[in-house]
N, C-alpha and C. Protein backbone atom coordinates (compact mmCIF):
# COMPACT_ATOMS: atom_id res chain seq x y z
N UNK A 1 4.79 9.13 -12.51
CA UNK A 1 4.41 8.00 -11.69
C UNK A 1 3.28 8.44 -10.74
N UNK A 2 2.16 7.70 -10.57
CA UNK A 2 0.83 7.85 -9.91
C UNK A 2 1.06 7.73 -8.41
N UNK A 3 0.33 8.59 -7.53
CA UNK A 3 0.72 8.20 -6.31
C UNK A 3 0.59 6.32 -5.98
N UNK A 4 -0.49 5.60 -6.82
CA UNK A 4 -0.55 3.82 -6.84
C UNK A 4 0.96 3.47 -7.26
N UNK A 5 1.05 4.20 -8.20
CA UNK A 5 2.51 3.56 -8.61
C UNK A 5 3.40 3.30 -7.72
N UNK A 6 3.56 4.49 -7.22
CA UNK A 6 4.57 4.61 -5.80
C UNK A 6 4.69 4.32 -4.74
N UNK A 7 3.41 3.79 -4.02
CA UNK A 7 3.02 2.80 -2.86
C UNK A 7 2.81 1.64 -3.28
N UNK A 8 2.27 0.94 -4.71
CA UNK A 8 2.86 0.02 -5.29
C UNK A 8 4.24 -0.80 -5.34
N UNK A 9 5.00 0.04 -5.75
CA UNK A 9 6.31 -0.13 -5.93
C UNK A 9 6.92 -0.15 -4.41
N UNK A 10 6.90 0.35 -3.48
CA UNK A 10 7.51 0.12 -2.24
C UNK A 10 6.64 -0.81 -1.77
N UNK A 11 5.25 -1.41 -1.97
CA UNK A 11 4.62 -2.76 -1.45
C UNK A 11 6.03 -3.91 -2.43
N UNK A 12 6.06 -3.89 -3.59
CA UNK A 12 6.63 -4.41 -4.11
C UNK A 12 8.03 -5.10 -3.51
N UNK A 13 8.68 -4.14 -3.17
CA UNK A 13 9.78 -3.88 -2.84
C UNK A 13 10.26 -4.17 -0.82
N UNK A 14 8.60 -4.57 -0.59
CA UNK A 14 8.61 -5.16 1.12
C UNK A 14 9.17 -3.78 1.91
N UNK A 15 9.13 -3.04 1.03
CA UNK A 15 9.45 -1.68 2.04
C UNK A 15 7.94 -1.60 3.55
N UNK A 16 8.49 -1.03 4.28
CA UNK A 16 7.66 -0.76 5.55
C UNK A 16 6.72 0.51 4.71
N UNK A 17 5.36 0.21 4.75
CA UNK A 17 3.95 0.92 4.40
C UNK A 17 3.37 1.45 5.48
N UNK A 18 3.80 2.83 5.66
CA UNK A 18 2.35 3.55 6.73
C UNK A 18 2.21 5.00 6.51
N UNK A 19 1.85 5.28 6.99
CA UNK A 19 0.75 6.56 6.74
C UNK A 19 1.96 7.95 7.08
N UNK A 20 2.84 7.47 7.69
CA UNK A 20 4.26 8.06 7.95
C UNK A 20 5.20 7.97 7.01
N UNK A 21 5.53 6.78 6.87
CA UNK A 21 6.62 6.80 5.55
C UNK A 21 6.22 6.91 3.87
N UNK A 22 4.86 7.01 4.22
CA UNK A 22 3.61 7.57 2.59
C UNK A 22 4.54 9.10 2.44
N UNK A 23 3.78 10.12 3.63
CA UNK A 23 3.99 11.24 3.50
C UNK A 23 5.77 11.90 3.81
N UNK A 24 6.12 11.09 4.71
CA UNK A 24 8.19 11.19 4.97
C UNK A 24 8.69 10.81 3.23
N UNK A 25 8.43 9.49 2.63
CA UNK A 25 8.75 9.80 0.96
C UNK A 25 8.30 10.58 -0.04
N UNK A 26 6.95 10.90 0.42
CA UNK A 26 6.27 11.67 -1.04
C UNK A 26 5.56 10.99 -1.76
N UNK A 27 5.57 9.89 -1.41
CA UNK A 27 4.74 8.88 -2.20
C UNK A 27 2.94 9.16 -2.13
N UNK A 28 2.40 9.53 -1.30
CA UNK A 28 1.32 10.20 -1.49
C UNK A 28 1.01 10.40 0.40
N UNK A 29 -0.35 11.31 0.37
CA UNK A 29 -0.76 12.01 1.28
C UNK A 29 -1.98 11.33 2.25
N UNK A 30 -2.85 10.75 1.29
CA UNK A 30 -4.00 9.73 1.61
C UNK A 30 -3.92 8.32 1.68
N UNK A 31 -3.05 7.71 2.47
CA UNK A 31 -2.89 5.89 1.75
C UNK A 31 -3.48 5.72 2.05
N UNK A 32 -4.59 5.51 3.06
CA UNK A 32 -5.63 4.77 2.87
C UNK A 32 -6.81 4.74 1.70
N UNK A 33 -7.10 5.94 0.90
CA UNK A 33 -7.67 5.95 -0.18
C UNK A 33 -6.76 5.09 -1.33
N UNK A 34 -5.55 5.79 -1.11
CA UNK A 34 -4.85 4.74 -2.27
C UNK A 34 -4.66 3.15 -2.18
N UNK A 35 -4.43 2.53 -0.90
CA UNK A 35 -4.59 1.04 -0.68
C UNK A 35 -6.14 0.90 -1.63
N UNK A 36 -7.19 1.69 -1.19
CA UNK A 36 -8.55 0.96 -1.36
C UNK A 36 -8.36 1.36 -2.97
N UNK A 37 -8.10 1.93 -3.45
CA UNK A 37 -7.90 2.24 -4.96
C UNK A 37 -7.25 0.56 -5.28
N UNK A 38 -6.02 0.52 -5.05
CA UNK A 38 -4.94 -0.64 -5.54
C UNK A 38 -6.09 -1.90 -4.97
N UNK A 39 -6.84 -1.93 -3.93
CA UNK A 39 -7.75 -3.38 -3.83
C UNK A 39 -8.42 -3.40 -4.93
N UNK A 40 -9.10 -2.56 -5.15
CA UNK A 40 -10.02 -2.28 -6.11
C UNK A 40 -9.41 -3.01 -7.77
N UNK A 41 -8.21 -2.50 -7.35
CA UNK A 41 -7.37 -2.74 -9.47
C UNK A 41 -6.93 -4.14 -8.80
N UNK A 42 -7.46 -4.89 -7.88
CA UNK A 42 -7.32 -6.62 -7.70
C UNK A 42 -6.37 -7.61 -6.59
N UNK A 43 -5.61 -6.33 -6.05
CA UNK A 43 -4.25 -6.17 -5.50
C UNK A 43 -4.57 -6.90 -4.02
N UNK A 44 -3.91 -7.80 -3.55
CA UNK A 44 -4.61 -8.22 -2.08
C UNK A 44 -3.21 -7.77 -1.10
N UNK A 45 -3.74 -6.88 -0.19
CA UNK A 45 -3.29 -5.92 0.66
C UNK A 45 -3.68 -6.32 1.99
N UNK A 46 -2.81 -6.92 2.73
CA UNK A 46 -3.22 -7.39 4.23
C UNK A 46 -3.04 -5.86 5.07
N UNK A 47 -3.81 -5.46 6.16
CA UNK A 47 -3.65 -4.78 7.08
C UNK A 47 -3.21 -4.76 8.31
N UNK A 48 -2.21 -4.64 9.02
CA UNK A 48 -1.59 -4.96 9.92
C UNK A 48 -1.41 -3.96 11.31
N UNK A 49 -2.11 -4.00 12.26
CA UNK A 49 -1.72 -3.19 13.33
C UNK A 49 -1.19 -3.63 14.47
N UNK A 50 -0.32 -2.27 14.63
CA UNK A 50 0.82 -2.27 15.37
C UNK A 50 0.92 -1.31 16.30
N UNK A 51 2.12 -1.18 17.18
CA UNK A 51 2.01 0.07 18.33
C UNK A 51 3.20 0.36 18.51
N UNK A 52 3.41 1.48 18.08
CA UNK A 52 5.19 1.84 18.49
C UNK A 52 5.26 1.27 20.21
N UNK A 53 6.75 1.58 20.49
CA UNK A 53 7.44 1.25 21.73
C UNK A 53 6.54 2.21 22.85
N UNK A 54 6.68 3.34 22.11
CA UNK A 54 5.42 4.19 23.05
C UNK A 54 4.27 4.09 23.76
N UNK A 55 3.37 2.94 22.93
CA UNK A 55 2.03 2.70 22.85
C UNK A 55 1.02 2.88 21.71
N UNK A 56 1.83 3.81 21.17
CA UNK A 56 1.15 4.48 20.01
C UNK A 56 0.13 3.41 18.62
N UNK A 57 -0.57 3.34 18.38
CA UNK A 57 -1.01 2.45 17.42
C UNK A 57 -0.80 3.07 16.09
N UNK A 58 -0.32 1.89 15.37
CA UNK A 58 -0.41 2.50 14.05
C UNK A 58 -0.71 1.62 13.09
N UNK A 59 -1.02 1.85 11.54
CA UNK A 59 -1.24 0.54 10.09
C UNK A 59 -0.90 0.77 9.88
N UNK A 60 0.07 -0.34 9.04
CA UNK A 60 1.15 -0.37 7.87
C UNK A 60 0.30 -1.74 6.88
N UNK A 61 1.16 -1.74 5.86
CA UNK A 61 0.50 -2.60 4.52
C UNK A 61 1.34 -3.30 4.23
N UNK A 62 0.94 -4.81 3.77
CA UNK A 62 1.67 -5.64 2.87
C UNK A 62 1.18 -6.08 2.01
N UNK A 63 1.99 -6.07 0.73
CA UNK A 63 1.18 -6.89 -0.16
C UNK A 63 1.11 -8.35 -0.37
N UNK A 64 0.05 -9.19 -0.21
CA UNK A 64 0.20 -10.29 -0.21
C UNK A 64 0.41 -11.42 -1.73
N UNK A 65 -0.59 -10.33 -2.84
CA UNK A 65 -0.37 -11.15 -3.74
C UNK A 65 -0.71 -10.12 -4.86
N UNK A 66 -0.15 -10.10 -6.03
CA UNK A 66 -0.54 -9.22 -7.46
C UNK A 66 -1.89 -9.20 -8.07
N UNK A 67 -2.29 -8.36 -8.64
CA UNK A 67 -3.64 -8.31 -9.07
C UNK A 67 -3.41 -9.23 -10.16
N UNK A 68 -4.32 -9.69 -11.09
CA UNK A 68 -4.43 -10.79 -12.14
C UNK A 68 -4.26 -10.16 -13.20
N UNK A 69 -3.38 -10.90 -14.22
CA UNK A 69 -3.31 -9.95 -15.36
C UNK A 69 -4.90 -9.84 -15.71
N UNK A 70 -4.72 -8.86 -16.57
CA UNK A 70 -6.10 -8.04 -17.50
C UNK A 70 -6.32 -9.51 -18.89
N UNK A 71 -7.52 -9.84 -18.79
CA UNK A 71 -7.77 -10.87 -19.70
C UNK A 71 -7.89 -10.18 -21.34
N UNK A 72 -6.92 -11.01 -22.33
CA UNK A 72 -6.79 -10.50 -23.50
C UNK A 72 -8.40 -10.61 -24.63
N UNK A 73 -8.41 -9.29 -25.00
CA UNK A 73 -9.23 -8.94 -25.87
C UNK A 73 -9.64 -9.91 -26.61
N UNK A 74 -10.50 -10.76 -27.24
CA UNK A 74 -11.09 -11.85 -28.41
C UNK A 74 -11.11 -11.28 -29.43
């Protein structure tokens, strides 16, 4: 499974997306390269910032809608 697969699948799944729980699961190291990868394959990915209780700012991801299937061959 591709690191897309795996931040895929927890967008999927409405799991909480950030740059913390990328690298706390293993799911990959760079999400922000990988979000812009998954826009790219069609995927619409809202960006959302936030600030822990601390102050702290942080992005997390949702997915808003599936990329389009792949149009069949003629």
């Amino acid at each position: 499974m591709t690191n897309e697969d795996k931040i895929l699948s927890a967008l999927k799944r409405r799991m909480r997306v950030t740059r913390k729980t990328a690298i706390e699961h293993g799911w990959c190291e760079n999400l922000t390269a990988t979000i812009a990868r998954l826009r790219k394959r069609g995927y619409k990915i809202l960006t959302l910032k936030a600030m822990t209780p601390e102050g702290v700012p942080y992005t997390r991801y949702r997915l808003v809608s599936s990329a389009a299937p792949a149009k069949a061959a003629a």
